[in-house]
Protein backbone atom coordinates (compact mmCIF):
# COMPACT_ATOMS: atom_id res chain seq x y z
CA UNK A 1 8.59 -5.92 -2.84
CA UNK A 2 7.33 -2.66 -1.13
CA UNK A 3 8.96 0.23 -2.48
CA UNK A 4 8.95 3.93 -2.49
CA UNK A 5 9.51 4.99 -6.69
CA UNK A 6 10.03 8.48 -8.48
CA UNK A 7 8.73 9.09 -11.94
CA UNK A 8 8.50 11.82 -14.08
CA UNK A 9 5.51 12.19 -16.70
CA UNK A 10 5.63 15.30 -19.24
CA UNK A 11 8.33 17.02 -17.05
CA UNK A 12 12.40 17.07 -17.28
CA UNK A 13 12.90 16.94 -13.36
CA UNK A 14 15.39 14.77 -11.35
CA UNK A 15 14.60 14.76 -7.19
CA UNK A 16 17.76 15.20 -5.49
CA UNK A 17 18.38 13.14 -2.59
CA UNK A 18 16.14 10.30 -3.62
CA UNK A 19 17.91 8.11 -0.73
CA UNK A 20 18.63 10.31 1.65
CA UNK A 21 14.48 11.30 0.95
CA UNK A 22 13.41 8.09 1.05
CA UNK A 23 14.89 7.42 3.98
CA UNK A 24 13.21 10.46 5.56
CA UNK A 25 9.91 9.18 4.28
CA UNK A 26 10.45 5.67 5.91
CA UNK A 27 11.15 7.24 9.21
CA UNK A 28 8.00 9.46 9.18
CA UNK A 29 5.75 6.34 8.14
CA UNK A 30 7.23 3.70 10.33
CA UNK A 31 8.22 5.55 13.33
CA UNK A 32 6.63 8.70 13.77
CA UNK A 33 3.23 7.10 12.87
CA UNK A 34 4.04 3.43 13.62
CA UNK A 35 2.30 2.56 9.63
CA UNK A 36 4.01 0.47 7.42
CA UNK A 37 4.11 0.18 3.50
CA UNK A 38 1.06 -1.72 2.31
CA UNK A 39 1.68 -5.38 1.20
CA UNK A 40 1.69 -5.51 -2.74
CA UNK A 41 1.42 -1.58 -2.87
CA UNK A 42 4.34 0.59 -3.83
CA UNK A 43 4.56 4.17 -2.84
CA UNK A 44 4.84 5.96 -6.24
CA UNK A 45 5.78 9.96 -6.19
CA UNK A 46 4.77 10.67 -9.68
CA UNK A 47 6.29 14.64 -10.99
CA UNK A 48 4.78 16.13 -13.66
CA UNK A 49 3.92 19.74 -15.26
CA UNK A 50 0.44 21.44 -14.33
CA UNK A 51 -1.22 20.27 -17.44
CA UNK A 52 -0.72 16.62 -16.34
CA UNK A 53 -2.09 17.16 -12.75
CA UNK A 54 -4.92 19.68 -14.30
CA UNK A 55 -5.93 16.59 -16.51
CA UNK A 56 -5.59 14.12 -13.10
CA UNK A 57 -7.98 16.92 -11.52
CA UNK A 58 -10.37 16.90 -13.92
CA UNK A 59 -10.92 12.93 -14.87
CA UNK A 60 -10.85 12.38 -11.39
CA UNK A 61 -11.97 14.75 -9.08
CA UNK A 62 -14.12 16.76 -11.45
CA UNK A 63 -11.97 19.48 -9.99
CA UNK A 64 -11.30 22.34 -13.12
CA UNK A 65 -8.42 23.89 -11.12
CA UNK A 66 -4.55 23.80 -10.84
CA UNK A 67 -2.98 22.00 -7.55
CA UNK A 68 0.74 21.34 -6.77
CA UNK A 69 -0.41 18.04 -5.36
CA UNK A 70 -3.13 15.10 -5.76
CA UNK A 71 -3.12 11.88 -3.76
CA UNK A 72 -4.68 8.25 -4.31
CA UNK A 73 -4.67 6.47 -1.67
CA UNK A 74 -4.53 2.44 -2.95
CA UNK A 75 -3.54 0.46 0.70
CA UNK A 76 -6.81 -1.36 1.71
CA UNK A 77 -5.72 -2.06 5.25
CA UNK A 78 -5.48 0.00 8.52
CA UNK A 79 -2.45 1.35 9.38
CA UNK A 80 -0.69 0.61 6.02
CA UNK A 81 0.38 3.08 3.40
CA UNK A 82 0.62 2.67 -0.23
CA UNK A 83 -0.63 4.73 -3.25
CA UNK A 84 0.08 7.37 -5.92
CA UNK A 85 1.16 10.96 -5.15
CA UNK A 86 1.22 13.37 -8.41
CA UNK A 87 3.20 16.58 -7.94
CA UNK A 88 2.88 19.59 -10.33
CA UNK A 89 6.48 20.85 -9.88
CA UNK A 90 5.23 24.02 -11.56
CA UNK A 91 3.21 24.82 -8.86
CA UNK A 92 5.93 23.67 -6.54
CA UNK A 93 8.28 26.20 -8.35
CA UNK A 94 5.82 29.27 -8.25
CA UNK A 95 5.01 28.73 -4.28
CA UNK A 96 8.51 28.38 -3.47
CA UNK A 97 9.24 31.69 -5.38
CA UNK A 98 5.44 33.49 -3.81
CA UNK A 99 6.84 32.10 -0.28
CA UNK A 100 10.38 33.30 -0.50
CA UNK A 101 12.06 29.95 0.16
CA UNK A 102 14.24 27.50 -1.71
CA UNK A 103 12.23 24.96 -3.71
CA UNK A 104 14.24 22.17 -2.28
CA UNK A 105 12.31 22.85 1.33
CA UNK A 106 9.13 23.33 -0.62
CA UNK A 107 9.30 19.93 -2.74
CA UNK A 108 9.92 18.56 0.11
CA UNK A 109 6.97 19.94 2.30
CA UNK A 110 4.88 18.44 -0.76
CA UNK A 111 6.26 15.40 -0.60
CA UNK A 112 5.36 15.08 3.03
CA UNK A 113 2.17 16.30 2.89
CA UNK A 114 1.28 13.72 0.58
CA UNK A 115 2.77 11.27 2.64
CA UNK A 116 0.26 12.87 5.57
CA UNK A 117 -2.69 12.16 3.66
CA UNK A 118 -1.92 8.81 3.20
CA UNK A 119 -1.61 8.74 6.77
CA UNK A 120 -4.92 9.91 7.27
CA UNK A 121 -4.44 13.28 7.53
CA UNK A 122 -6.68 15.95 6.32
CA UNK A 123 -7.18 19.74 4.84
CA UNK A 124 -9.89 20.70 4.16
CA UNK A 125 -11.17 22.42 7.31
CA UNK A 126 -9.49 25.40 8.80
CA UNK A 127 -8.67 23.19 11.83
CA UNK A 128 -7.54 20.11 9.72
CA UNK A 129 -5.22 22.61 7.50
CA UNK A 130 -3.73 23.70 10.96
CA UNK A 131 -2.62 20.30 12.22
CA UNK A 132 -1.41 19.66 8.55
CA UNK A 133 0.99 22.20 8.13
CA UNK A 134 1.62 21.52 12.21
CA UNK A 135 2.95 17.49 10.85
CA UNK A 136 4.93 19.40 8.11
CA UNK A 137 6.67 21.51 9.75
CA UNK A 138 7.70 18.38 12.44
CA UNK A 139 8.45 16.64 9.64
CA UNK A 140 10.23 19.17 7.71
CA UNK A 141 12.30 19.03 10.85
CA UNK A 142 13.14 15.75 11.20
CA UNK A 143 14.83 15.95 7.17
């Protein structure tokens, strides 16, 4: 069965919402971007501290930095989405407090963005990081 999970690893953190979030994250997948969960592949949010996702960076990505966010994409056909999305709730925590806004809003932006990637969605140019934090925000909205 095809389901979107929550787990914790080296973290005491409970999501609020979880249905009223999944939900949110079925709508964006399925009828925003017309995808659909990938056949045998759950959708696994995965929180966790910043030595966790440091470690995930590393192994990896060969990446020796912290990140709130790192996502493996594991669907293998078009238009499906499935995979594992680590959050550093941490980092989540700081850039909610360095932004000024409640860390609700912010896990949730992080969630999403996740969720974009997976879509196909990218940030690493100036242009791509536009039209990512342009599908937040519309997303952001539709919570």
């Amino acid at each position: 069965m095809r389901k979107i999970h929550f787990f914790k690893e080296e973290i005491d953190f409970s999501l609020r919402n979880k249905g009223k979030i999944k939900a949110w994250i079925l709508k964006i997948i399925y009828d925003l971007h017309h995808f659909t969960l990938a056949r045998g592949t759950d959708l696994n949010f995965i929180f966790c501290n910043d030595q966790y996702l440091h470690k995930i960076n590393m192994d990896y990505l060969q990446h020796d930095t912290f990140t709130d966010i790192i996502t493996f994409d594991q669907a293998e056909k078009p238009n499906t989405v499935g995979g594992d999305i680590f959050i550093s709730v941490e980092r989540v925590k700081e850039n909610a407090k360095n932004l000024g806004i409640d860390f609700d809003i912010e896990i949730r932006r992080v969630i999403i963005h996740g969720v974009l990637h997976l879509l196909g969605f990218k940030d690493k140019t100036t242009r791509d990081a536009k039209l990512m934090r342009e599908k937040e925000e519309i997303c952001l909205k539709i919570y």
